[in-house]
Protein backbone atom coordinates (compact mmCIF):
# COMPACT_ATOMS: atom_id res chain seq x y z
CA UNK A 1 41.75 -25.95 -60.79
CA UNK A 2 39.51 -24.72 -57.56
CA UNK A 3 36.48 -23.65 -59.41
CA UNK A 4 38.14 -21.53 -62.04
CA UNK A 5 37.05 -23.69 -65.32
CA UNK A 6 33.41 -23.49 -64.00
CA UNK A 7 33.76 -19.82 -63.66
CA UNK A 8 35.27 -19.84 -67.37
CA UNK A 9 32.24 -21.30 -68.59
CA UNK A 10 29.60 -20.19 -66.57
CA UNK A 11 27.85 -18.03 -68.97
CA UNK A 12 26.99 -15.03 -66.77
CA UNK A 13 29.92 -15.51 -64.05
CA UNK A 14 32.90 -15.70 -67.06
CA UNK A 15 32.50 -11.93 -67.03
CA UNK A 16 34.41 -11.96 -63.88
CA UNK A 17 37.70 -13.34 -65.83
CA UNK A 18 38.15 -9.53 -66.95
CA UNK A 19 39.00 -8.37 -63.92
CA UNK A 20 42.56 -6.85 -63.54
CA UNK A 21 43.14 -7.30 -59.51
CA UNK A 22 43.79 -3.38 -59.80
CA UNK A 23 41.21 -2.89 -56.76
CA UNK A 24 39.24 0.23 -58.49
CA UNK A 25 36.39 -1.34 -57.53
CA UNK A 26 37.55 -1.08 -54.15
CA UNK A 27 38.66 2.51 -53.83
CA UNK A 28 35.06 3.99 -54.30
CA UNK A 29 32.84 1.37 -52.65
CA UNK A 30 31.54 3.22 -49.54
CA UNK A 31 31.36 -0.31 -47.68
CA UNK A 32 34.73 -1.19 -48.45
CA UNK A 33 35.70 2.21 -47.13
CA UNK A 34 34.52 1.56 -43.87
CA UNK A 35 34.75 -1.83 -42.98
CA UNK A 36 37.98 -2.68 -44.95
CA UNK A 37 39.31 -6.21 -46.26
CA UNK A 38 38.81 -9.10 -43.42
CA UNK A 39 35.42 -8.70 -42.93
CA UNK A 40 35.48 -10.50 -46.29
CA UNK A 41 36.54 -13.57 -45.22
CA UNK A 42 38.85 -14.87 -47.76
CA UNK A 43 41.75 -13.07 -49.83
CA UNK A 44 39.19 -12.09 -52.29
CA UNK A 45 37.59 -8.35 -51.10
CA UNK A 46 34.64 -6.53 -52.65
CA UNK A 47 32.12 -7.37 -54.57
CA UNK A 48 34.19 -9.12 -56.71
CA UNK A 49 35.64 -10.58 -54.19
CA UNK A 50 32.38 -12.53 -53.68
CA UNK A 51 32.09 -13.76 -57.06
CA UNK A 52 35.60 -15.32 -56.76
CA UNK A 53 34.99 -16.97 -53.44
CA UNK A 54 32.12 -18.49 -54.69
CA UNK A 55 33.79 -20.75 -57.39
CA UNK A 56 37.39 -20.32 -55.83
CA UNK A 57 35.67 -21.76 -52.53
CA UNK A 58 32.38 -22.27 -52.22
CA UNK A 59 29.23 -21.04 -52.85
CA UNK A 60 28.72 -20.91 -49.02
CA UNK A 61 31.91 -19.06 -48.21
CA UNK A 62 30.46 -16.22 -50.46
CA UNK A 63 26.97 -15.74 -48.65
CA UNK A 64 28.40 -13.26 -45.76
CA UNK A 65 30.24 -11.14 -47.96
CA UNK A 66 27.83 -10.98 -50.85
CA UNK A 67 25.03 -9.14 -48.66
CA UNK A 68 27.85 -6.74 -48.09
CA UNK A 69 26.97 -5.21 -51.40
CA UNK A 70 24.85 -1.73 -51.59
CA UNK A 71 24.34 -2.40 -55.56
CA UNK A 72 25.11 1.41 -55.50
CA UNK A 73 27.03 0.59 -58.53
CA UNK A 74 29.61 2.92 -58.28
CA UNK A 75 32.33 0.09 -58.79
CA UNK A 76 30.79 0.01 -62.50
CA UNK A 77 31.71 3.69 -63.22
CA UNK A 78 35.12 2.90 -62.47
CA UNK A 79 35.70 -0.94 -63.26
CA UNK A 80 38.66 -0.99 -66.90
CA UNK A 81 37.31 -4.23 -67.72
CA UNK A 82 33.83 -3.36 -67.67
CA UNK A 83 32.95 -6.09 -65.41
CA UNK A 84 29.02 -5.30 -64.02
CA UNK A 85 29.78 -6.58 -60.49
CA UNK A 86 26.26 -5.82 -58.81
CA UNK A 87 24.45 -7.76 -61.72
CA UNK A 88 27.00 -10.63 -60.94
CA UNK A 89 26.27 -10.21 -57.40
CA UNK A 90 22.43 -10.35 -58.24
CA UNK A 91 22.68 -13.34 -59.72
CA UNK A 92 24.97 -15.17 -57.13
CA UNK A 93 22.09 -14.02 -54.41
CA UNK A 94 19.54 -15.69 -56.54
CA UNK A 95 21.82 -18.65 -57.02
CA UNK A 96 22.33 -18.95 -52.53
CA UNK A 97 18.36 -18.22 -52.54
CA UNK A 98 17.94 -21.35 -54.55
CA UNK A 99 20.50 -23.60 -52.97
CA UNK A 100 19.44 -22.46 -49.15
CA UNK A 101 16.09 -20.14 -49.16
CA UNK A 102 15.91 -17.05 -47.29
CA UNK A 103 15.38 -17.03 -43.25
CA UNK A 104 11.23 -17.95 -43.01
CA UNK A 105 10.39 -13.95 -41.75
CA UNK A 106 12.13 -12.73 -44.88
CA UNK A 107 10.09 -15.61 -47.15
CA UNK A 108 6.82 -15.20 -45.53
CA UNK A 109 6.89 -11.20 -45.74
CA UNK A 110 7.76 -11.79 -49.55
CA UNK A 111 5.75 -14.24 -50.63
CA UNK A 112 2.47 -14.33 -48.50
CA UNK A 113 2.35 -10.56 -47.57
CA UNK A 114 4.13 -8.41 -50.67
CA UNK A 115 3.16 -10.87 -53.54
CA UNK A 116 -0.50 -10.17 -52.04
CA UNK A 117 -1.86 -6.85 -52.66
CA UNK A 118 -4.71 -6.63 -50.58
CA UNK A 119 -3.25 -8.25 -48.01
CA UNK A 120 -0.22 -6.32 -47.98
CA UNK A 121 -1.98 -2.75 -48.51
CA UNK A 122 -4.40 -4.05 -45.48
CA UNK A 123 -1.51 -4.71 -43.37
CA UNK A 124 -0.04 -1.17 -44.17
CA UNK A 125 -3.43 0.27 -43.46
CA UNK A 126 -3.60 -1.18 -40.03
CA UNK A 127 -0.30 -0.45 -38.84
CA UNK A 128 -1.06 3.90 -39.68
CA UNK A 129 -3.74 3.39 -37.57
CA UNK A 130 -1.75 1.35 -34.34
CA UNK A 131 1.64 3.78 -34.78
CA UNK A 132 0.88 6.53 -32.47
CA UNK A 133 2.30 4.87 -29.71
CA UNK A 134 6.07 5.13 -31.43
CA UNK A 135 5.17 8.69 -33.27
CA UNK A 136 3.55 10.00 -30.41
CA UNK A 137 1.85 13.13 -32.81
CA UNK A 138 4.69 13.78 -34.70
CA UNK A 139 5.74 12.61 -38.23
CA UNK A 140 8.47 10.74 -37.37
CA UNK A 141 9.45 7.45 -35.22
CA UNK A 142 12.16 8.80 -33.35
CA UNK A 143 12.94 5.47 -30.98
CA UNK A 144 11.93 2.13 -31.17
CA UNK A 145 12.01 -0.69 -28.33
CA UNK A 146 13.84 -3.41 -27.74
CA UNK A 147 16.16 -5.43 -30.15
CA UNK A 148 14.94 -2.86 -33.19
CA UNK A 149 16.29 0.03 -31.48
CA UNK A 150 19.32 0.79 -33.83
CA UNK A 151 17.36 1.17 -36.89
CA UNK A 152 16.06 4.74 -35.76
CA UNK A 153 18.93 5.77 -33.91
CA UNK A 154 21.43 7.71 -36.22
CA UNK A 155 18.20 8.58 -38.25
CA UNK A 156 14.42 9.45 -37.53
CA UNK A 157 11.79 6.99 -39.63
CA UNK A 158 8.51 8.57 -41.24
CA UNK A 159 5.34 7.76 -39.86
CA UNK A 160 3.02 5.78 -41.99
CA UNK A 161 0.14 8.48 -43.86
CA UNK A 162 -2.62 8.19 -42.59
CA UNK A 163 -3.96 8.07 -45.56
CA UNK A 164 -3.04 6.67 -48.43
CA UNK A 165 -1.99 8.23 -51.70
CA UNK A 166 -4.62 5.44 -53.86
CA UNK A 167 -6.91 7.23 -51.40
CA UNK A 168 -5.63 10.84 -51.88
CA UNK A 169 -6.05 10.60 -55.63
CA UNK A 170 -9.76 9.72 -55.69
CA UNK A 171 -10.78 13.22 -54.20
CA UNK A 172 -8.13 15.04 -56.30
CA UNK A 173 -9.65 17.46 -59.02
CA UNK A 174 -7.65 17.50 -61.89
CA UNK A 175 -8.77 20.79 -63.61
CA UNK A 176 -7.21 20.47 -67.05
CA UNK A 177 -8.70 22.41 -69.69
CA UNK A 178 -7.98 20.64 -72.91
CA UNK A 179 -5.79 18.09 -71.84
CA UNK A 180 -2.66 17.31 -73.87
CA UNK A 181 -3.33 13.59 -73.08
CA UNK A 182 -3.27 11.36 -70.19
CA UNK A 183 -0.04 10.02 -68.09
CA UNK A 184 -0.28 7.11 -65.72
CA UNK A 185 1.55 7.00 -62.40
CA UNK A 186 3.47 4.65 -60.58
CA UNK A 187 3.32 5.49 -56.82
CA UNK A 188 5.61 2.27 -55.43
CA UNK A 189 5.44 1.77 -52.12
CA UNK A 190 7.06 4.85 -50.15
CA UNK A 191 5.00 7.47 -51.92
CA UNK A 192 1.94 5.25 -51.59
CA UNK A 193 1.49 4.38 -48.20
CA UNK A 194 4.39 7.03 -46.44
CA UNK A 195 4.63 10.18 -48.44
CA UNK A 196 1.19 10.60 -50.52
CA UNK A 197 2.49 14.11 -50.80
CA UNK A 198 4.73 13.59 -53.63
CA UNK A 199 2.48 11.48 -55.47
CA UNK A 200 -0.29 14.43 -55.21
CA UNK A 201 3.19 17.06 -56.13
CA UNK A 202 3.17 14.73 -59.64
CA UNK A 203 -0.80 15.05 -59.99
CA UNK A 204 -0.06 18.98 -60.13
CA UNK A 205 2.62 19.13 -61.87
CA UNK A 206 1.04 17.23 -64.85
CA UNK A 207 -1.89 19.02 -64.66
CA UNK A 208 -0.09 22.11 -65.21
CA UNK A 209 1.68 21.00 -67.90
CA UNK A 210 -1.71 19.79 -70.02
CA UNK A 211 -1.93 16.10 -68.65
CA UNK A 212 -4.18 14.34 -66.60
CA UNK A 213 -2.91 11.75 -64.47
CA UNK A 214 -4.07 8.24 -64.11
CA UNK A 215 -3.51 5.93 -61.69
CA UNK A 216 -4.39 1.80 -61.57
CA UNK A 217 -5.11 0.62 -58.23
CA UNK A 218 -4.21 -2.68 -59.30
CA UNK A 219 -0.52 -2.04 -58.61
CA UNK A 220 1.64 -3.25 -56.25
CA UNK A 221 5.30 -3.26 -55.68
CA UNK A 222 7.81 -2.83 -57.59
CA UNK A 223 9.20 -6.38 -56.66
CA UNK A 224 12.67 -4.54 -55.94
CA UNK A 225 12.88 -5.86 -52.24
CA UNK A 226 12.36 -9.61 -53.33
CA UNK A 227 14.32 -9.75 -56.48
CA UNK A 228 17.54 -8.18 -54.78
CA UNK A 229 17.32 -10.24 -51.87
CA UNK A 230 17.40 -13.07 -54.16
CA UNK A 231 14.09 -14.07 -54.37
CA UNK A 232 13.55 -13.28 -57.83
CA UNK A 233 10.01 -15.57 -58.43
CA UNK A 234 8.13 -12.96 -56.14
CA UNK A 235 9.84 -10.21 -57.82
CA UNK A 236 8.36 -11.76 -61.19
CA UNK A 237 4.82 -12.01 -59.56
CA UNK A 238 4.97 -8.84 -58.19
CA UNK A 239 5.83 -7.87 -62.20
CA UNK A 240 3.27 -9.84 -63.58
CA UNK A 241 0.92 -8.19 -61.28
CA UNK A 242 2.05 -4.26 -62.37
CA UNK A 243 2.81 -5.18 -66.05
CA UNK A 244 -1.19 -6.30 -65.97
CA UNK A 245 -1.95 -2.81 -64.05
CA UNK A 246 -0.39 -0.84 -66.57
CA UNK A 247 -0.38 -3.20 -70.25
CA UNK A 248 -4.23 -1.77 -71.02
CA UNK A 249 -3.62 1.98 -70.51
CA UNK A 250 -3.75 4.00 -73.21
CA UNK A 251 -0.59 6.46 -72.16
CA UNK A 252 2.09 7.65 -73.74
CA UNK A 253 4.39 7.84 -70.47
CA UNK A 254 4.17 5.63 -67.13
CA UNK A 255 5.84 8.10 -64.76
CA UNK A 256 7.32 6.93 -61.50
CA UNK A 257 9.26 9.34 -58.85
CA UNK A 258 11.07 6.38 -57.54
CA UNK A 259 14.33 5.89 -59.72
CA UNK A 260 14.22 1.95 -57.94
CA UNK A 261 10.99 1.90 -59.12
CA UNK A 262 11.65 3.10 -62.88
CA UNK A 263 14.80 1.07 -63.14
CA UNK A 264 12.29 -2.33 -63.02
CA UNK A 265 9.42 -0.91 -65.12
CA UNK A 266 12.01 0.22 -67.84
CA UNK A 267 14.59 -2.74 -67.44
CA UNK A 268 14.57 -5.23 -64.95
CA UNK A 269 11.24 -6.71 -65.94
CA UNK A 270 12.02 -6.96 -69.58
CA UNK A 271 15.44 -9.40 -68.19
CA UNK A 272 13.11 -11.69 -66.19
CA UNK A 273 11.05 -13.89 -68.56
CA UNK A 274 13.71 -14.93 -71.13
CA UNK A 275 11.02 -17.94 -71.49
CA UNK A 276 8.28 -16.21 -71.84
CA UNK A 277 7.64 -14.75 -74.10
CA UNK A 278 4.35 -13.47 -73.96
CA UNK A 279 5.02 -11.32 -70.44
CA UNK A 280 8.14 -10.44 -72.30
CA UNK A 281 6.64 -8.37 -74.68
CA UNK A 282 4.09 -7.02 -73.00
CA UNK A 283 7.36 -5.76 -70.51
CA UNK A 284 8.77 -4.39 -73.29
CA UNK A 285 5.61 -2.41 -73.93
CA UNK A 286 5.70 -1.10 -70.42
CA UNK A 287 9.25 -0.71 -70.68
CA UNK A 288 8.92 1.76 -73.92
CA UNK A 289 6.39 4.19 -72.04
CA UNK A 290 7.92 3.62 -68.07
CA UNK A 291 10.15 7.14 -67.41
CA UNK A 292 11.53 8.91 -63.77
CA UNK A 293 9.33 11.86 -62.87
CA UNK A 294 12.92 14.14 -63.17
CA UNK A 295 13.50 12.79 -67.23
CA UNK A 296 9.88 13.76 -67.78
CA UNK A 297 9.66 17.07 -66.29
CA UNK A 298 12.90 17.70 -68.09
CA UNK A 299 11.42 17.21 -71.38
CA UNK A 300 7.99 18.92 -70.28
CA UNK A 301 10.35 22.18 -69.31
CA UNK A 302 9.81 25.47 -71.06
CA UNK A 303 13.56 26.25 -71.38
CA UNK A 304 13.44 29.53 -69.85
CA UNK A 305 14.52 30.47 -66.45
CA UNK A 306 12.36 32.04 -64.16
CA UNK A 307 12.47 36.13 -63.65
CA UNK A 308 11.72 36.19 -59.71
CA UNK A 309 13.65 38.88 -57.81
CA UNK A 310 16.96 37.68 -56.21
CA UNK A 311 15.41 37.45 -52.49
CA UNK A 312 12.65 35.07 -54.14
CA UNK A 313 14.99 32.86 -55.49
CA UNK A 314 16.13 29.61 -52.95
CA UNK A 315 19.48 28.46 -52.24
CA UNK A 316 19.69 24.66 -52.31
CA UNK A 317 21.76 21.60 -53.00
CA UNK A 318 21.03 18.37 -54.74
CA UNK A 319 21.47 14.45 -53.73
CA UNK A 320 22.15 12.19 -56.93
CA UNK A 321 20.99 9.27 -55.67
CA UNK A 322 22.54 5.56 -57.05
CA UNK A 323 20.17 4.19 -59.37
CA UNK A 324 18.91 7.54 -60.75
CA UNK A 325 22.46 8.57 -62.23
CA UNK A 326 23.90 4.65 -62.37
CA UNK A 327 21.01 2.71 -63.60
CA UNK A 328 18.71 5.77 -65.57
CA UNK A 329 21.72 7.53 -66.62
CA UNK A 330 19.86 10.62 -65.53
CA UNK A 331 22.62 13.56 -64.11
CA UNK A 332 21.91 16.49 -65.65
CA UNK A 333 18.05 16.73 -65.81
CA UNK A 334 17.30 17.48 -62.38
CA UNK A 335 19.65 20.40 -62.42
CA UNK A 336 18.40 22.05 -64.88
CA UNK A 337 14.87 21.38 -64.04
CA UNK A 338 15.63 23.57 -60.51
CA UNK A 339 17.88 25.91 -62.09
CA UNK A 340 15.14 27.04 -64.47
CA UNK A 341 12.92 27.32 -61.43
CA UNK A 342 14.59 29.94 -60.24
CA UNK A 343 17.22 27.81 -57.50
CA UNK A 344 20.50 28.85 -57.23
CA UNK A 345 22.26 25.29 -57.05
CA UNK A 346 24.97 24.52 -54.91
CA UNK A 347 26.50 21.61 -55.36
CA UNK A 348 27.93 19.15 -52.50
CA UNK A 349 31.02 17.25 -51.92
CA UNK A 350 30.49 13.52 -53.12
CA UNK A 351 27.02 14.47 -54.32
CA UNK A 352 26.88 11.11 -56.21
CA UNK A 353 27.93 8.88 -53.21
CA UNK A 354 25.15 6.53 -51.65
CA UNK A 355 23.12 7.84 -48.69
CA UNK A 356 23.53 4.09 -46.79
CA UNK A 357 19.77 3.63 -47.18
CA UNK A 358 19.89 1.16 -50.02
CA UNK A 359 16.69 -0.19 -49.29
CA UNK A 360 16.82 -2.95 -46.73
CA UNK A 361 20.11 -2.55 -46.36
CA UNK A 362 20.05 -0.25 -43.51
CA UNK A 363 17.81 -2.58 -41.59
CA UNK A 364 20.71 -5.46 -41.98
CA UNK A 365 23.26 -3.18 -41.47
CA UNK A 366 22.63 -0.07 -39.51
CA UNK A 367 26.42 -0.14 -37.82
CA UNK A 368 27.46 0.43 -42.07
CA UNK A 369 24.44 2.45 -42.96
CA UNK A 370 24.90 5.33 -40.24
CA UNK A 371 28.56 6.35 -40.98
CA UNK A 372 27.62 6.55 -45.20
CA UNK A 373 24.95 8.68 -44.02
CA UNK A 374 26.95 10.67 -41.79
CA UNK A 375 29.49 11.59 -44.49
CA UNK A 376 26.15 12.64 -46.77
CA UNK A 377 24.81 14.77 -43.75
CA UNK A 378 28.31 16.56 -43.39
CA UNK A 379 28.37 17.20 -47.20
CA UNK A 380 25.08 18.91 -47.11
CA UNK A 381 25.65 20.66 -43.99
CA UNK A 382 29.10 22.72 -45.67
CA UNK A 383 27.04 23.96 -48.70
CA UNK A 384 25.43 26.12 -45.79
CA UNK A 385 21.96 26.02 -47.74
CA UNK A 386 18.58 25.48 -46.51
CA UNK A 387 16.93 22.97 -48.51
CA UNK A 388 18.43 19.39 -50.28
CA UNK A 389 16.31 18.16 -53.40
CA UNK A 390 16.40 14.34 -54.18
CA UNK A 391 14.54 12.64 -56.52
CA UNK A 392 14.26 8.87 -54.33
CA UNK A 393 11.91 8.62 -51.66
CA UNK A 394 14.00 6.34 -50.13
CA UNK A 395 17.12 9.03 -50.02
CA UNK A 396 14.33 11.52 -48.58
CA UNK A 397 13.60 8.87 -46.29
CA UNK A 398 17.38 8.53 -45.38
CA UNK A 399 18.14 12.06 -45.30
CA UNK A 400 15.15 13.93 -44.34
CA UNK A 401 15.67 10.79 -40.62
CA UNK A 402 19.16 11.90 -40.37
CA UNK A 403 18.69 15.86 -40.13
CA UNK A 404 16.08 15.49 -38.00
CA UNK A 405 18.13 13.42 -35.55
CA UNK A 406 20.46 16.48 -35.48
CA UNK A 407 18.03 19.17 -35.35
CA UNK A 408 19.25 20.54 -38.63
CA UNK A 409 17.74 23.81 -40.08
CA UNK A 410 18.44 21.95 -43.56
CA UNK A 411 14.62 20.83 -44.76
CA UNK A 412 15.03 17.67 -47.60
CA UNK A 413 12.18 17.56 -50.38
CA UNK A 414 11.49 15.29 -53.65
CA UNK A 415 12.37 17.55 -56.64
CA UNK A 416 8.64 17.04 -57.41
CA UNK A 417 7.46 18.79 -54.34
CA UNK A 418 10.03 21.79 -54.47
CA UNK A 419 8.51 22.59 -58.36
CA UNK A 420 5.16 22.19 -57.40
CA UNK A 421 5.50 24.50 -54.85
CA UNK A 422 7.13 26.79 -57.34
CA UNK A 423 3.59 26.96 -59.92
């Protein structure tokens, strides 16, 4: 029957028997927009497609077009059998990681470098120190030799800080008289070690708002870039390692300005010890306290818009990035967050679409990851304002490279760091 009664009973892969063949998925994928149908191989297109190929064909015939997948999740919102194609295409990479490993670069960086905090923190360290050479003074790489050329150019990438947020937040005064309580922060890896800014724009926001902010040096990453390349165990390490960082504060909220970031405190690392149940429920605990800096502020707001003069007021547009609206469920929030600052919104064609960052995707596939962003750039270009709020550093990372590659007047900012700015 070519694979189909294994698919039947598979018990995570049957969902895949609801789909329709009506090719919804297809219409708003922004990969299968560009790159069309026979780059997947086989009759079967999308990320669907690559479900089907596996059992229809083999497992092997489905590696290609599986890493196709942005796990934007757009295809979800749109999908009339509910079928949750990037979770099925999360498990087939962990599946092909079993059956053939990933490359030995890819391993080593994950599992001897990122599962290692010290290690991978010196490593970070080092390289801010040794970048001048490709910044040459300025906060940006803006070319890059050789073979890794075409990752900066149809976008700019930041320099490393020099110094560290971890470091940063030591020397910070938090001058909180009679605080409301104490919040702990999850930097993650991009506000960290590359934009320490936003992680000191959170510091001041809580503080107004009555909080002092806490931060355990004990954690690490996420574990997004291992678990959705398929290497889940490091992603459960690299859990272990932040659930132990976090399981002994005494918080009511573990605020993270990373969407990614808050979609594994809050969910993914409750799914990924079904057999154990003792890092289960201390997940779970995490899980009930882990929120996105953009929910939080939204229930910290005052309600009340602010009386500035109509010259004072700022004109600017907003980015929803994927796994803020699609995996948070979080839309609304950061609109009204900057529309009670005193922002006149003005919102952009496609403002939900992915940015073509998608973590290490746009290292595997600049050639698809420059024309997504291209579309963004032109969207934020024709709401003629001066300033783009997004609440993922990656997106800033993404955007902030691309507008800089065209000289744009357009500045891009973390939501964070455009209220801040406002107390």
């Amino acid at each position: 029957d070519n694979g189909r009664l294994d698919l039947a009973q598979d018990p995570v892969f049957r969902e895949a028997y609801q789909c329709l063949r009506c090719g919804a998925c297809l219409n708003v994928c922004p990969v299968y927009q560009l790159v069309g149908g026979h780059v997947y191989g086989h009759i079967y297109c999308g990320g669907i497609g690559s479900i089907l190929t596996a059992f229809f064909h083999s497992y092997s015939d489905a590696d290609d077009p599986q890493s196709l997948c942005m796990q934007c999740r757009r295809c979800v919102e749109t999908c009339p059998g509910g079928i949750d194609i990037p979770k099925l295409v999360f498990e087939l990479r962990r599946r092909l990681t079993e059956k053939r490993n990933l490359p030995f670069t890819q391993r080593f960086i994950f599992q001897q470098v990122l599962s290692n905090r010290r290690k991978f923190h010196s490593a970070l360290r080092i390289a801010a120190k040794v970048q001048g050479p490709l910044t040459k003074g300025t906060p940006y790489i803006r070319h890059l030799p050789l073979f890794f050329s075409p990752l900066a150019e149809f976008r700019s990438l930041p320099a490393l800080a020099r110094k560290p947020f971890r470091d940063c937040f030591k020397k910070i005064e938090q001058k909180v008289k009679k605080p409301k309580g104490e919040i702990a922060f999850f930097a993650g890896c991009m506000i960290d070690f590359v934009y320490p800014e936003i992680g000191e724009a959170v510091v001041q926001f809580l503080n107004k708002k009555g909080f002092k902010a806490v931060f355990p040096e004990e954690q690490n990453c996420c574990g997004a870039p291992a678990a959705y390349s398929g290497d889940l165990e490091t992603g459960k390490e690299l859990a272990r390692q932040n659930i132990e960082a976090f399981f002994s504060t005494e918080v009511k909220y573990i605020v993270s300005a990373c969407p990614t970031c808050t979609d594994f405190l809050a969910k993914k690392y409750t799914e990924m010890f079904p057999d154990e149940p003792e890092w289960r429920e201390k997940a779970e605990a995490i899980a009930q306290k882990a929120i996105d800096f953009v929910k939080l502020a939204s229930i910290l707001r005052t309600g009340k818009q602010t009386k500035a003069p109509r010259k004072e007021k700022g004109r600017v547009t907003y980015h929803t990035s994927c796994h803020l609206k699609r995996t948070m469920e979080i839309y609304n929030e950061p609109r009204q967050v900057l529309k009670e600052a005193g922002f006149d919104l003005i919102e952009m064609k496609e403002t939900d679409s992915c940015c073509g960052l998608a973590g290490s995707y746009a290292v595997k596939f600049p050639e698809i990851s420059a024309p997504i962003l291209d579309r963004k750039l032109d969207n934020i270009e024709e709401t003629g304002v001066d300033l783009v709020a997004v609440d993922c550093p990656g997106c800033l990372l993404q955007l902030r490279g691309g507008l800089d590659k065209r000289n744009s007047r357009i500045k891009a900012k973390h939501t964070v760091q455009i209220l801040a700015e406002k107390i």
